[in-house]
N, C-alpha and C. Protein backbone atom coordinates (compact mmCIF):
# COMPACT_ATOMS: atom_id res chain seq x y z
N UNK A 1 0.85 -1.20 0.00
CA UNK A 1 0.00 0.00 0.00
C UNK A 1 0.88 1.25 0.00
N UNK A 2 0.30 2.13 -0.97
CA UNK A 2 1.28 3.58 -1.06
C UNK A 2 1.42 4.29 0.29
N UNK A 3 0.40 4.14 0.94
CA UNK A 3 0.08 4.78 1.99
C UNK A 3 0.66 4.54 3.64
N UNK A 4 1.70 3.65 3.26
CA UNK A 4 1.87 2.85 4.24
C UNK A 4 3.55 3.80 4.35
N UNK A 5 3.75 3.67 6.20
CA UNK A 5 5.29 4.10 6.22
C UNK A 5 6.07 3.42 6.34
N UNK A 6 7.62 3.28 5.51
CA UNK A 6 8.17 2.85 5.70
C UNK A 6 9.58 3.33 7.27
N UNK A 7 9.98 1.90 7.17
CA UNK A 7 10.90 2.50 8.80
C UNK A 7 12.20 1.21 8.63
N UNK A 8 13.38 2.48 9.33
CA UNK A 8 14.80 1.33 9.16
C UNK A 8 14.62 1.51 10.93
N UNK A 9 14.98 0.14 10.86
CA UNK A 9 15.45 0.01 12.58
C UNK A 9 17.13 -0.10 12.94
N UNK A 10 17.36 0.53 13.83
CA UNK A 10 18.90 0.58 14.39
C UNK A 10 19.06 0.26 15.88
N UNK A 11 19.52 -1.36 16.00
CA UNK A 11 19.86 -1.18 17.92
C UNK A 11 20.76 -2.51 17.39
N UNK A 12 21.90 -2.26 18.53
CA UNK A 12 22.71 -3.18 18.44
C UNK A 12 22.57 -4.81 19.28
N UNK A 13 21.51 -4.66 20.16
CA UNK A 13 21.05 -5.68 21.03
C UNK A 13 19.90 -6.29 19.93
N UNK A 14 20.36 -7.44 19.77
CA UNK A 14 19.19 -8.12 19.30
C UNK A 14 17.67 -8.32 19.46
N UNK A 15 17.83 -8.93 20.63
CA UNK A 15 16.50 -8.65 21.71
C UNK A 15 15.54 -7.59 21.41
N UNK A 16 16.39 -6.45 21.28
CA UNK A 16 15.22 -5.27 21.05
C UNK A 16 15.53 -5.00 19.64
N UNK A 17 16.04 -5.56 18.82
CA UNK A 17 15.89 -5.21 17.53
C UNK A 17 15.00 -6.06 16.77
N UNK A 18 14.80 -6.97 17.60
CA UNK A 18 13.49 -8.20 16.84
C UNK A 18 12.20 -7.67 17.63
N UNK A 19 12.38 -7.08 18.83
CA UNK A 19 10.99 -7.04 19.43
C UNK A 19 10.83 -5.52 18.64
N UNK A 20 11.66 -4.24 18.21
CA UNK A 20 11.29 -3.21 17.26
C UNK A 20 10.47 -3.58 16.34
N UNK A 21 11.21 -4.49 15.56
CA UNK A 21 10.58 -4.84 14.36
C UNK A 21 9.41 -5.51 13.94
N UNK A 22 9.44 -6.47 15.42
CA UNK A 22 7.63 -7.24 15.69
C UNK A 22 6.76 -5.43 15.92
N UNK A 23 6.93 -4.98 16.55
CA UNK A 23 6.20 -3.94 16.93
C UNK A 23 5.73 -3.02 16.14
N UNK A 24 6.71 -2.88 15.01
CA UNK A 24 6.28 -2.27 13.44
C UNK A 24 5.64 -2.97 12.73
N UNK A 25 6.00 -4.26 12.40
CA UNK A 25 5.24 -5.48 11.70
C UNK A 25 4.15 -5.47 11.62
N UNK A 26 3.35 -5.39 12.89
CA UNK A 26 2.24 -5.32 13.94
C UNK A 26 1.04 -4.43 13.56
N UNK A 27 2.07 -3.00 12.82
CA UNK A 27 0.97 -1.78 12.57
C UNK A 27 0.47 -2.04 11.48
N UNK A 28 -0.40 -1.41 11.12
CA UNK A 28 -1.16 -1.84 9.66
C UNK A 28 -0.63 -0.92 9.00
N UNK A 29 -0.01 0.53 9.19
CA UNK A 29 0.17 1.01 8.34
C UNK A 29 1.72 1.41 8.33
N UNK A 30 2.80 0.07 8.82
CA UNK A 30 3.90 0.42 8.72
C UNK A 30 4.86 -0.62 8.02
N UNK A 31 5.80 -0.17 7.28
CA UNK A 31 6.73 -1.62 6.54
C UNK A 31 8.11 -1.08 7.06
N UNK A 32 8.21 -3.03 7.43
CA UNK A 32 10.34 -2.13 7.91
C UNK A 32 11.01 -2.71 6.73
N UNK A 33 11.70 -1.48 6.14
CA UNK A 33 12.58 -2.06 5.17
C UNK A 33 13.95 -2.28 5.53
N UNK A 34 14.09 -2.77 6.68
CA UNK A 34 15.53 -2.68 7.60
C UNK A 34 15.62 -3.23 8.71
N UNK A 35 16.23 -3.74 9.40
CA UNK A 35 17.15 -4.31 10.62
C UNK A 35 18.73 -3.63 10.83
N UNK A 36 19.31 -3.28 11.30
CA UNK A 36 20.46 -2.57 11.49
C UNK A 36 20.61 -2.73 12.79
N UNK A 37 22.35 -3.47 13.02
CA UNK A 37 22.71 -3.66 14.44
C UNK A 37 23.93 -2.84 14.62
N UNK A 38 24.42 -1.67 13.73
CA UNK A 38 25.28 -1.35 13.92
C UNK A 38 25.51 0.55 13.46
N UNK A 39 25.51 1.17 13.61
CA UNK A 39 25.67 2.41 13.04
C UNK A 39 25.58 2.53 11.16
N UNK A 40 27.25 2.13 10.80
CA UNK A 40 27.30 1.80 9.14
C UNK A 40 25.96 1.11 8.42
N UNK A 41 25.39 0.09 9.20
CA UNK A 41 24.67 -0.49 8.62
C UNK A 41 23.03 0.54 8.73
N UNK A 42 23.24 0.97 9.46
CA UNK A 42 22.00 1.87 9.44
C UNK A 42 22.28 3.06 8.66
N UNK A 43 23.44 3.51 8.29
CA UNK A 43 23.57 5.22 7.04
C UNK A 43 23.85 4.02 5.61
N UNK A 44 23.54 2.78 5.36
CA UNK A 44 23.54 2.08 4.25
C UNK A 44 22.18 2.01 3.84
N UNK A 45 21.48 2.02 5.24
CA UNK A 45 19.98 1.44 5.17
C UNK A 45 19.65 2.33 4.61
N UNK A 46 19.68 3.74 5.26
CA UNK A 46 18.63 4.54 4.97
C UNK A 46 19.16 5.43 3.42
N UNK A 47 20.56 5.41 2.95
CA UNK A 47 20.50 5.90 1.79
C UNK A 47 20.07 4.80 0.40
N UNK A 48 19.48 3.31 1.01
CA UNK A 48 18.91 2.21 0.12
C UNK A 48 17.59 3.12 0.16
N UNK A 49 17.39 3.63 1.15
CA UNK A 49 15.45 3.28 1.51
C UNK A 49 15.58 4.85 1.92
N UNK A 50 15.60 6.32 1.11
CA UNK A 50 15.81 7.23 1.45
C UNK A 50 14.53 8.19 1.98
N UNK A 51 13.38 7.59 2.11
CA UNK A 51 11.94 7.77 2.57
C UNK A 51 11.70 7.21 3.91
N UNK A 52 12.26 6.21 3.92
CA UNK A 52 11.86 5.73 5.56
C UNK A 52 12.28 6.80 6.38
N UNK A 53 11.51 6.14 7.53
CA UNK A 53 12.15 7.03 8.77
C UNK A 53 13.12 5.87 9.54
N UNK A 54 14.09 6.79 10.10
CA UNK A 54 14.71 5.96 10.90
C UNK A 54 14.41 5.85 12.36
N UNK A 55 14.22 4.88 12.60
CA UNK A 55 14.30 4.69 14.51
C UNK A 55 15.62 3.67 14.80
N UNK A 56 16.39 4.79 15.38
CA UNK A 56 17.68 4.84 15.60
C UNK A 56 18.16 4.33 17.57
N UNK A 57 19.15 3.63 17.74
CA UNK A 57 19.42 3.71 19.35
C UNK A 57 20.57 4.57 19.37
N UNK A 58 20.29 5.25 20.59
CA UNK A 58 21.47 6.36 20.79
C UNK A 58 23.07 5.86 21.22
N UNK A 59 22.77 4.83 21.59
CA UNK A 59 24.17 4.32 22.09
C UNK A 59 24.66 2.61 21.16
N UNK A 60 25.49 2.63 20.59
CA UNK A 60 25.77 1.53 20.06
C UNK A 60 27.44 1.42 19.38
N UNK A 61 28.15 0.28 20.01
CA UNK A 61 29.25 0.83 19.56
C UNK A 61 29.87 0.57 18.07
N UNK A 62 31.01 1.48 17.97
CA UNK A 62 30.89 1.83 16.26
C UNK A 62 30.69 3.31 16.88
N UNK A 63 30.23 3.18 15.05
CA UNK A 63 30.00 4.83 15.40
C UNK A 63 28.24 4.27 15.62
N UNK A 64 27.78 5.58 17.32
CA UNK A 64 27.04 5.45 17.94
C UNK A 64 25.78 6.38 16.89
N UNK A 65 24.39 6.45 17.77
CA UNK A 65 23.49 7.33 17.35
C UNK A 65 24.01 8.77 16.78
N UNK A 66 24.31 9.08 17.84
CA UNK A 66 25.05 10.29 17.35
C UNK A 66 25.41 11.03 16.25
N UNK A 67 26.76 10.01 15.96
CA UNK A 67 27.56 9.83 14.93
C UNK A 67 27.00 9.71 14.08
N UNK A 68 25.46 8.58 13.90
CA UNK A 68 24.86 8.28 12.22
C UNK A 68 24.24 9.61 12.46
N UNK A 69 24.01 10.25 13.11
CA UNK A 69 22.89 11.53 13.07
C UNK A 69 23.67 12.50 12.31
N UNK A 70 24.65 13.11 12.73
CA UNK A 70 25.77 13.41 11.98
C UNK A 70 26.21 13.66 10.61
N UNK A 71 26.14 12.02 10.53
CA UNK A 71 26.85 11.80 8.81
C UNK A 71 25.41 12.13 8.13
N UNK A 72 23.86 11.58 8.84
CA UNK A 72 22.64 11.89 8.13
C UNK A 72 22.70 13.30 8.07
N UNK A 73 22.50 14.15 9.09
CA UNK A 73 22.67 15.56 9.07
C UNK A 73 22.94 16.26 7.95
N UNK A 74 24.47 15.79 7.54
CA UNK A 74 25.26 16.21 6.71
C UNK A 74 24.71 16.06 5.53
N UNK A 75 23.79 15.06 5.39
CA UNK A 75 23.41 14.81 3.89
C UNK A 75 22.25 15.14 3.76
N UNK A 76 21.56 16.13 4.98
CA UNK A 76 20.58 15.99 4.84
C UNK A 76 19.32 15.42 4.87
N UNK A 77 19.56 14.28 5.53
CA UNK A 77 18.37 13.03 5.98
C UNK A 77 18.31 13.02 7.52
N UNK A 78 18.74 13.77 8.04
CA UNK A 78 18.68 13.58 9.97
C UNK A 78 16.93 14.01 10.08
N UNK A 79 16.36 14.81 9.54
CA UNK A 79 14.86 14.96 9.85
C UNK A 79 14.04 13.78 9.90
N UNK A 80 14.56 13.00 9.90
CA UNK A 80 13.83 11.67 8.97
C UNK A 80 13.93 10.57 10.21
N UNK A 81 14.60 11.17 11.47
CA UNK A 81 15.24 10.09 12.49
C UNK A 81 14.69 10.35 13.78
N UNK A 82 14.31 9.19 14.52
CA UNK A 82 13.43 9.34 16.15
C UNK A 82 14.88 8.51 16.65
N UNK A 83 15.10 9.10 17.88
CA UNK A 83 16.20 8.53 18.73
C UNK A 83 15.50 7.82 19.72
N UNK A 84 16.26 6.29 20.11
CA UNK A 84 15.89 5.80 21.18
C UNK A 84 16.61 5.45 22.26
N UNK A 85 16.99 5.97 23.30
CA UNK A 85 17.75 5.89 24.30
C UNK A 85 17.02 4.84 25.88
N UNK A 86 17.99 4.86 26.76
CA UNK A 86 17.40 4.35 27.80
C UNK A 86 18.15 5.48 28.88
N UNK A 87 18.65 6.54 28.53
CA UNK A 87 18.96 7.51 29.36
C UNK A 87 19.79 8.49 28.47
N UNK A 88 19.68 9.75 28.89
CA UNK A 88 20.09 10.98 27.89
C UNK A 88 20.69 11.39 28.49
N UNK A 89 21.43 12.71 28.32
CA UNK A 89 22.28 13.76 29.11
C UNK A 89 21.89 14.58 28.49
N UNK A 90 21.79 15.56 29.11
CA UNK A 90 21.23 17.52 27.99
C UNK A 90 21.67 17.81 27.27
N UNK A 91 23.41 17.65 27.57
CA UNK A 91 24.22 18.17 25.94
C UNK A 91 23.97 17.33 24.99
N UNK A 92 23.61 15.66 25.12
CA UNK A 92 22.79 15.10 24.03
C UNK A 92 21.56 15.56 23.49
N UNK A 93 20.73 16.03 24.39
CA UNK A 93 19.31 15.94 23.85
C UNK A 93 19.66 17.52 22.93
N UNK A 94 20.69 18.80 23.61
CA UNK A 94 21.00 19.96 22.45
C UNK A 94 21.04 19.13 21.38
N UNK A 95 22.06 18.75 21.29
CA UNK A 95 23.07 18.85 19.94
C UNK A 95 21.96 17.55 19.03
N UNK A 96 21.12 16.81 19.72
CA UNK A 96 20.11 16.14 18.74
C UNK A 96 18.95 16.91 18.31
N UNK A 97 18.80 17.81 18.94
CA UNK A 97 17.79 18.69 18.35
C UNK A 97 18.42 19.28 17.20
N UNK A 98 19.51 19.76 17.35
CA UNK A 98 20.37 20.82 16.53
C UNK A 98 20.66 20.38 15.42
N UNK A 99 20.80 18.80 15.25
CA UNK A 99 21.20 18.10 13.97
C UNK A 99 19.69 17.85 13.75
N UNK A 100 18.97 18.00 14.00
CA UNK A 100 17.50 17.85 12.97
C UNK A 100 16.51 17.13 13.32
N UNK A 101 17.16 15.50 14.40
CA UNK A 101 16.25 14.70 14.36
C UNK A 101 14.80 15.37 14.96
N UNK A 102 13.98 14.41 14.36
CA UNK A 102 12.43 14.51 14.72
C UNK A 102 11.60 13.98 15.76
N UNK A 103 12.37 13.63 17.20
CA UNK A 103 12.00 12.99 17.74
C UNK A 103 12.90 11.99 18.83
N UNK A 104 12.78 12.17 19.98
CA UNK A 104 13.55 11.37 21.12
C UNK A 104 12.85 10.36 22.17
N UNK A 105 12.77 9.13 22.32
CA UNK A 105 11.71 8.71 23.26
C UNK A 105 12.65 7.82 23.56
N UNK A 106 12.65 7.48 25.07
CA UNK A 106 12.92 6.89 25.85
C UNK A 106 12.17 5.27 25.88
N UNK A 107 13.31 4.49 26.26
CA UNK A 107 13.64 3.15 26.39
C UNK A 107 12.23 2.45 27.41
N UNK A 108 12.00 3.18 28.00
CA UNK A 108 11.24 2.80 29.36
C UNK A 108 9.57 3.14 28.77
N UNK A 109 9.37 3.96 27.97
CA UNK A 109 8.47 4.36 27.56
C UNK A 109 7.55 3.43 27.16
N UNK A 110 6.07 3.06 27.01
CA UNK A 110 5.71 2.26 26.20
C UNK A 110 5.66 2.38 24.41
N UNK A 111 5.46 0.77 24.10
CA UNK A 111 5.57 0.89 22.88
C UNK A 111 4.66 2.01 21.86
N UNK A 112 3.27 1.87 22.55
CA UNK A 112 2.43 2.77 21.87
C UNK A 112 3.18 4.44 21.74
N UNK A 113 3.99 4.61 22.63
CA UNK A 113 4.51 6.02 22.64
C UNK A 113 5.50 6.39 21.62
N UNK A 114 6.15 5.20 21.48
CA UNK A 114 7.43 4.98 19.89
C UNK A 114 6.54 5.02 18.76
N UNK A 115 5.50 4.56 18.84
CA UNK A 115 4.77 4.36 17.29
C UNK A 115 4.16 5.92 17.16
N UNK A 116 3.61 6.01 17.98
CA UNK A 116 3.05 7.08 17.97
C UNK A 116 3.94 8.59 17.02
N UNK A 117 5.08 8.48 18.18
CA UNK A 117 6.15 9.64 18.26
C UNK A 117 6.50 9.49 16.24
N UNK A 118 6.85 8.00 15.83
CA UNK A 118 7.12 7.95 14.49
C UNK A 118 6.00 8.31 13.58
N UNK A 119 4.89 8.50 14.01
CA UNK A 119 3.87 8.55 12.75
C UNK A 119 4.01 10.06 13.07
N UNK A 120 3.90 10.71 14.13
CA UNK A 120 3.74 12.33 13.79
C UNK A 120 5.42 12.90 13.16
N UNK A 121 6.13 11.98 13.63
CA UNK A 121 7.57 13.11 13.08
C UNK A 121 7.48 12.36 11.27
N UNK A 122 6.62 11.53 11.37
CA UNK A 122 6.80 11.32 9.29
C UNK A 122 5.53 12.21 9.14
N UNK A 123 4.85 13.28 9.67
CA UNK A 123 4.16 13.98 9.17
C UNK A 123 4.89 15.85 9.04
N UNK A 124 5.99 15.31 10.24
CA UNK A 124 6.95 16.38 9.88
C UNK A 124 6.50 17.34 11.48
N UNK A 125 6.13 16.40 12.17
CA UNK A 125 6.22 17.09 13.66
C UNK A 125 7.37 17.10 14.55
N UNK A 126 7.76 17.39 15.68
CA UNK A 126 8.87 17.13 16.51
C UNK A 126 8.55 16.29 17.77
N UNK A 127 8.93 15.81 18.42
CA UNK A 127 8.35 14.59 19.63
C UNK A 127 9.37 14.70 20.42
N UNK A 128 9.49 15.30 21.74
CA UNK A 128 10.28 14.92 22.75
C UNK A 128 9.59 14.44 24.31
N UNK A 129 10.10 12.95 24.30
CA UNK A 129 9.30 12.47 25.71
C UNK A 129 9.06 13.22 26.81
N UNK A 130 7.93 12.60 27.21
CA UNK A 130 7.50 14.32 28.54
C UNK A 130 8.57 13.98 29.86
N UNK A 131 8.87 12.98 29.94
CA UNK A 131 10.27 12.79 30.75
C UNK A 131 11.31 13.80 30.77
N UNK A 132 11.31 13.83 29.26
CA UNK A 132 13.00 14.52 28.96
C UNK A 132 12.53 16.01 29.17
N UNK A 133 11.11 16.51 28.60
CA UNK A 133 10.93 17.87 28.51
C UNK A 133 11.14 18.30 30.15
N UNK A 134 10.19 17.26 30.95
CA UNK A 134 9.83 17.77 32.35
C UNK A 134 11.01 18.04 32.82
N UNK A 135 12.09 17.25 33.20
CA UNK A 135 13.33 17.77 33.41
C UNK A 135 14.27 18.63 33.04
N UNK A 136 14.50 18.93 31.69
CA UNK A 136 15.04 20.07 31.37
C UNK A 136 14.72 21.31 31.71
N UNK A 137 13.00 21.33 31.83
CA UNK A 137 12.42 22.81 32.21
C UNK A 137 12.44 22.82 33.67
N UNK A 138 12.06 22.13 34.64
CA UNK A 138 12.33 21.90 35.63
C UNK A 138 13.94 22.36 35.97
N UNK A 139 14.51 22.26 35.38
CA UNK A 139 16.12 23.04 36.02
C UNK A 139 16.71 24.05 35.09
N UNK A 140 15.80 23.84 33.73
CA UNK A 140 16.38 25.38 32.85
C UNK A 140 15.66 26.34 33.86
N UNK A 141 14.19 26.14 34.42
CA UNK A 141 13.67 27.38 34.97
C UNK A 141 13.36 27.68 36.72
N UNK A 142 14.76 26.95 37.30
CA UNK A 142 14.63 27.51 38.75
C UNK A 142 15.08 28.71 39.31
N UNK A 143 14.76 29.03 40.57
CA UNK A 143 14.38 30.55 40.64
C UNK A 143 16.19 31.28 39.75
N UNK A 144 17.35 30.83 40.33
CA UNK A 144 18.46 30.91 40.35
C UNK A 144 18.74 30.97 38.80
N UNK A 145 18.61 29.67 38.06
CA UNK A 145 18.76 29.89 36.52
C UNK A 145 17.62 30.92 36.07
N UNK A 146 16.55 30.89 35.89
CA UNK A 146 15.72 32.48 35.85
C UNK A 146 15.95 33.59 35.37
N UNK A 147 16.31 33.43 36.69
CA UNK A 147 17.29 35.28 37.05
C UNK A 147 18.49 35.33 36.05
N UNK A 148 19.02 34.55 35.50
CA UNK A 148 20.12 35.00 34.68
C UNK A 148 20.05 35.05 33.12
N UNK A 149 18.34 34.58 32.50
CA UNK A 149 17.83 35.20 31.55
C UNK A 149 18.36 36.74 31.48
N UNK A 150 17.62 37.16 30.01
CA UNK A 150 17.39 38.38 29.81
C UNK A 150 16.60 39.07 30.29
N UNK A 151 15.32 38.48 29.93
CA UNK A 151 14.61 38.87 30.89
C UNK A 151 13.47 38.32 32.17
N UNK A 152 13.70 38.38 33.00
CA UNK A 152 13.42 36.89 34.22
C UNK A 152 11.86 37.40 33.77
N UNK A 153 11.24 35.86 33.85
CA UNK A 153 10.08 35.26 33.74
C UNK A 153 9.09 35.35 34.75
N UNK A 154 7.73 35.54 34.56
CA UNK A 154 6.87 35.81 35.60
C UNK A 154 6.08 34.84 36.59
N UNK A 155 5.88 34.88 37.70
CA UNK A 155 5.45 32.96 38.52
C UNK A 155 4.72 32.69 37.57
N UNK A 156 3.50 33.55 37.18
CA UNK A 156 2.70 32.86 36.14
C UNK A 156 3.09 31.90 34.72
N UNK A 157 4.01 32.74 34.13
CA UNK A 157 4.58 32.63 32.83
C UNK A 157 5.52 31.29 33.47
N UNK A 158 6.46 31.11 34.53
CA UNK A 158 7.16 29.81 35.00
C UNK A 158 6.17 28.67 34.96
N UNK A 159 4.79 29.08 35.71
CA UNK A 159 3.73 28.41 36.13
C UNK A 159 3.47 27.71 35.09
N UNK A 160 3.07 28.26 34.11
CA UNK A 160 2.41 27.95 32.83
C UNK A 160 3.63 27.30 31.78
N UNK A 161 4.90 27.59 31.64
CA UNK A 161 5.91 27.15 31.33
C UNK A 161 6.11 25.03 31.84
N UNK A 162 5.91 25.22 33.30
CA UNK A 162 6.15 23.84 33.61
C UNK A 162 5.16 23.17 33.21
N UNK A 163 4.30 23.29 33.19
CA UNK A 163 2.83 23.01 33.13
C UNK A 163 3.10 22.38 31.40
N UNK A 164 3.88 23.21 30.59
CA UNK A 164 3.95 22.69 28.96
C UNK A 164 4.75 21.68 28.90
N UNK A 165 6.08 21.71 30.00
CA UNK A 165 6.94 20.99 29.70
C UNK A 165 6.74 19.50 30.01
N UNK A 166 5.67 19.33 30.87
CA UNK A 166 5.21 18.21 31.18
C UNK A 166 3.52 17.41 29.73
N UNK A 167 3.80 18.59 29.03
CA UNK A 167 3.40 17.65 28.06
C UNK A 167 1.33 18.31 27.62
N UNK A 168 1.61 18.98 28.63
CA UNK A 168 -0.38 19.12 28.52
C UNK A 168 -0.42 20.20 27.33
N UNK A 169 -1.78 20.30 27.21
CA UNK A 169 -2.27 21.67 26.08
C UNK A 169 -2.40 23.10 26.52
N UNK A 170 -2.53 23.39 25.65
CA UNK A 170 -3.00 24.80 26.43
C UNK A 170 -4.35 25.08 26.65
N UNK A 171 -5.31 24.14 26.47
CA UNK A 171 -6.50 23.84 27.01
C UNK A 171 -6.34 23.22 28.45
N UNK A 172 -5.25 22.36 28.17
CA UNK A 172 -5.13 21.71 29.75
C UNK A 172 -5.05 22.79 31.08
N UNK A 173 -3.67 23.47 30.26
CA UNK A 173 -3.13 24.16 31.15
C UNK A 173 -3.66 25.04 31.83
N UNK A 174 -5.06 25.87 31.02
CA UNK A 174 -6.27 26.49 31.37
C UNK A 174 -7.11 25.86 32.51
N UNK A 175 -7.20 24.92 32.13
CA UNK A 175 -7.96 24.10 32.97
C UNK A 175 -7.52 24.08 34.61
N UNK A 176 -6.07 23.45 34.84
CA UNK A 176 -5.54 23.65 35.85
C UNK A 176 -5.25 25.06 37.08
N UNK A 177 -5.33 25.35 35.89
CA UNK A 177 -4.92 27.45 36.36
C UNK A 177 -6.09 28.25 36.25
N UNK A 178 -7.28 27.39 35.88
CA UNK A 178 -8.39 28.20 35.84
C UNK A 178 -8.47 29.39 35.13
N UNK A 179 -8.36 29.59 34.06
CA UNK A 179 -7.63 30.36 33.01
C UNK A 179 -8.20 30.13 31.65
N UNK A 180 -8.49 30.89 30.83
CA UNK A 180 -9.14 30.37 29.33
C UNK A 180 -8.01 30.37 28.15
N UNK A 181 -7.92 29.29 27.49
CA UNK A 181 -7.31 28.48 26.48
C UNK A 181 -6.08 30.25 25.57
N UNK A 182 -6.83 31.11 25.28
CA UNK A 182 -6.60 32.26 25.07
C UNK A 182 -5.50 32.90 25.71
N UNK A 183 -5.57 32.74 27.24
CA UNK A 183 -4.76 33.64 28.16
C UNK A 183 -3.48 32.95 28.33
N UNK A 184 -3.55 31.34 28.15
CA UNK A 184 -2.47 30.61 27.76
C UNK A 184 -1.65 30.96 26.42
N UNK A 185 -2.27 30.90 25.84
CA UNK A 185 -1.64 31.34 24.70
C UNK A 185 -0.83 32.69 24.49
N UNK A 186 -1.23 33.60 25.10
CA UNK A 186 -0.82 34.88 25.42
C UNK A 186 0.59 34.61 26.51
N UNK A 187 0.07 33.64 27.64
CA UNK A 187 1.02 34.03 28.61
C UNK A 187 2.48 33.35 27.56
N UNK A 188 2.19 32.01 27.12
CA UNK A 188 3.45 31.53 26.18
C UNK A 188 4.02 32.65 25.27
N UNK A 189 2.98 33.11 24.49
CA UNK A 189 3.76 33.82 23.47
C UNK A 189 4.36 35.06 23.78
N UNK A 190 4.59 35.50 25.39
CA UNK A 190 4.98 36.77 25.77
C UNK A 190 6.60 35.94 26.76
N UNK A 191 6.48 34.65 26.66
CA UNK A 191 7.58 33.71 26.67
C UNK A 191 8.87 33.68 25.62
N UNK A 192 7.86 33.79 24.71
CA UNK A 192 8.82 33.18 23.59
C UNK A 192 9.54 34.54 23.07
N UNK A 193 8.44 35.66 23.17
CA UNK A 193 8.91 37.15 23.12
C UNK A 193 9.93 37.52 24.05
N UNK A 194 10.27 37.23 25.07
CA UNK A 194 11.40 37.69 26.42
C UNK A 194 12.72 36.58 26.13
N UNK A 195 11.92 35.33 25.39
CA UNK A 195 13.67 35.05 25.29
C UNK A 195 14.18 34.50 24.05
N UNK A 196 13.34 35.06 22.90
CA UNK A 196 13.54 35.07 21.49
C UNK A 196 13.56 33.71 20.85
N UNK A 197 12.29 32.69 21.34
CA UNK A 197 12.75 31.32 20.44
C UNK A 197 11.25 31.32 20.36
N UNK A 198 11.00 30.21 19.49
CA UNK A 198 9.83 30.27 18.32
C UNK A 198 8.94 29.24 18.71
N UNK A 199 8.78 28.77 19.90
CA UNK A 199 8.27 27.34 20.13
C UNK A 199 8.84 26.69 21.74
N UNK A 200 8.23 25.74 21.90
CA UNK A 200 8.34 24.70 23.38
C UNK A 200 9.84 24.18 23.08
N UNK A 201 9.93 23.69 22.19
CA UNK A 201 11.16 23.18 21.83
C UNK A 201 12.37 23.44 21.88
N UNK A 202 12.21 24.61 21.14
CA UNK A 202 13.53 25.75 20.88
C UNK A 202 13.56 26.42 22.33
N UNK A 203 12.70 26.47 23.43
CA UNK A 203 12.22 27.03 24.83
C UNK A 203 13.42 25.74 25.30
N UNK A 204 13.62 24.82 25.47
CA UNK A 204 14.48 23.62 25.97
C UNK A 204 15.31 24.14 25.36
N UNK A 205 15.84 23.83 23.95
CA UNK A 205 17.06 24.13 23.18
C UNK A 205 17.69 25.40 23.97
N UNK A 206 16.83 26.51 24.25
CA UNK A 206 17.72 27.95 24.73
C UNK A 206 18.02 27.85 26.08
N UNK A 207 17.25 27.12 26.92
CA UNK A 207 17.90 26.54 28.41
C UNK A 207 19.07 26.20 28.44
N UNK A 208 19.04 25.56 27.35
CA UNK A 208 20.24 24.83 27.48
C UNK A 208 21.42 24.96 26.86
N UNK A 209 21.86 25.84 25.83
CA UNK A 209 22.64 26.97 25.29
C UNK A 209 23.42 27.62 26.10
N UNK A 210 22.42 28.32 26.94
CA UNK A 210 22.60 29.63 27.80
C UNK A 210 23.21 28.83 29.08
N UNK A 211 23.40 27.12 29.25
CA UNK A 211 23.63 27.07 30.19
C UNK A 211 22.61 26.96 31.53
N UNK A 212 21.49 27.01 31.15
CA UNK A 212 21.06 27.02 32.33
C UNK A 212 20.21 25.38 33.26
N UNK A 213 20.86 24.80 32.19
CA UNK A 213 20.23 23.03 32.94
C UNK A 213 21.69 22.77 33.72
């Protein structure tokens, strides 16, 4: 079926490279044109199969996630890649945003959350687990890091800040704060105005630039 996505898999443990691939198998609307236990073999895969997406593991030795992100980067195919880790560090999760990929989900996560994360980043969305977000904002925005913005942030605007990073809407966030869907929207976009980035995302990415995780 035309309609169907294709996907290269990359993990060097077997175990989870057969249970990946049962798990894609599985979807109705997904084909793996790949198995890859090794870095090389995954920047072979995906310039065979230059449409798939890749679901990549971050650590594998060889050259690691990273590294294929990298050489993809370079050519231009890193948009095309969801990372799967079983633990991150911040200067990873920067510099994977920065090379393009579309997407980071954690090892621990359920499966429905990997499939998921891959069908919106092949629609050309971005996906970062509410794990990884909650923590980054959680220490990009304590009182101490804050204050050394440009311009320090308001309890509300923090309020409403954590409240995203953990993943809810801005309907949610209304909800919680008793607040209409509107005033959220306002309080974010007077966020993104004080510290010049374009989105939730790029809101992590500048935390963490500036140093402040």
């Amino acid at each position: 079926m035309s309609d169907r996505l294709t996907v290269v898999i990359a993990d060097d443990h077997p175990i989870v490279l057969q249970g990946l691939r049962h798990l894609f198998e599985d979807q109705p609307d997904f084909t793996v044109a790949a198995s890859c236990r090794n870095g090389d073999e995954a920047i072979a895969a995906v310039a065979a199969h230059p449409s798939a997406m890749l679901i990549l593991d971050l650590r594998m030795p060889g050259k690691s996630g990273l590294d294929v992100l990298r050489v993809l980067s370079e050519r231009g195919a890193a948009a095309r890649v969801v990372l799967l880790s079983a633990a991150l560090q911040d200067a990873e999760v920067s510099e994977i945003l920065k090379l393009g990929a579309k997407g980071i989900v954690l090892k621990e996560s359920p499966p429905d959350t990997l499939v998921e994360c891959v069908r919106r980043a092949a629609k050309g969305e971005q996906w970062i687990d509410r794990e990884i977000l909650a923590r980054g904002f959680d220490r990009a925005f304590r009182p101490d890091a804050a204050a050394s913005t440009d311009e320090t942030l308001t309890p509300r605007e923090l309020e409403i800040v954590r409240l995203a990073a953990k993943g809810l809407r801005n309907r949610e966030i209304g909800e919680q704060l008793f607040i209409s869907e509107g005033t959220v929207k306002i309080h974010l976009h007077n966020v993104y105005e004080k510290l010049g980035v374009a989105g939730r995302l790029e809101l992590l990415l500048y935390a963490q630039e500036k140093g402040l995780l």
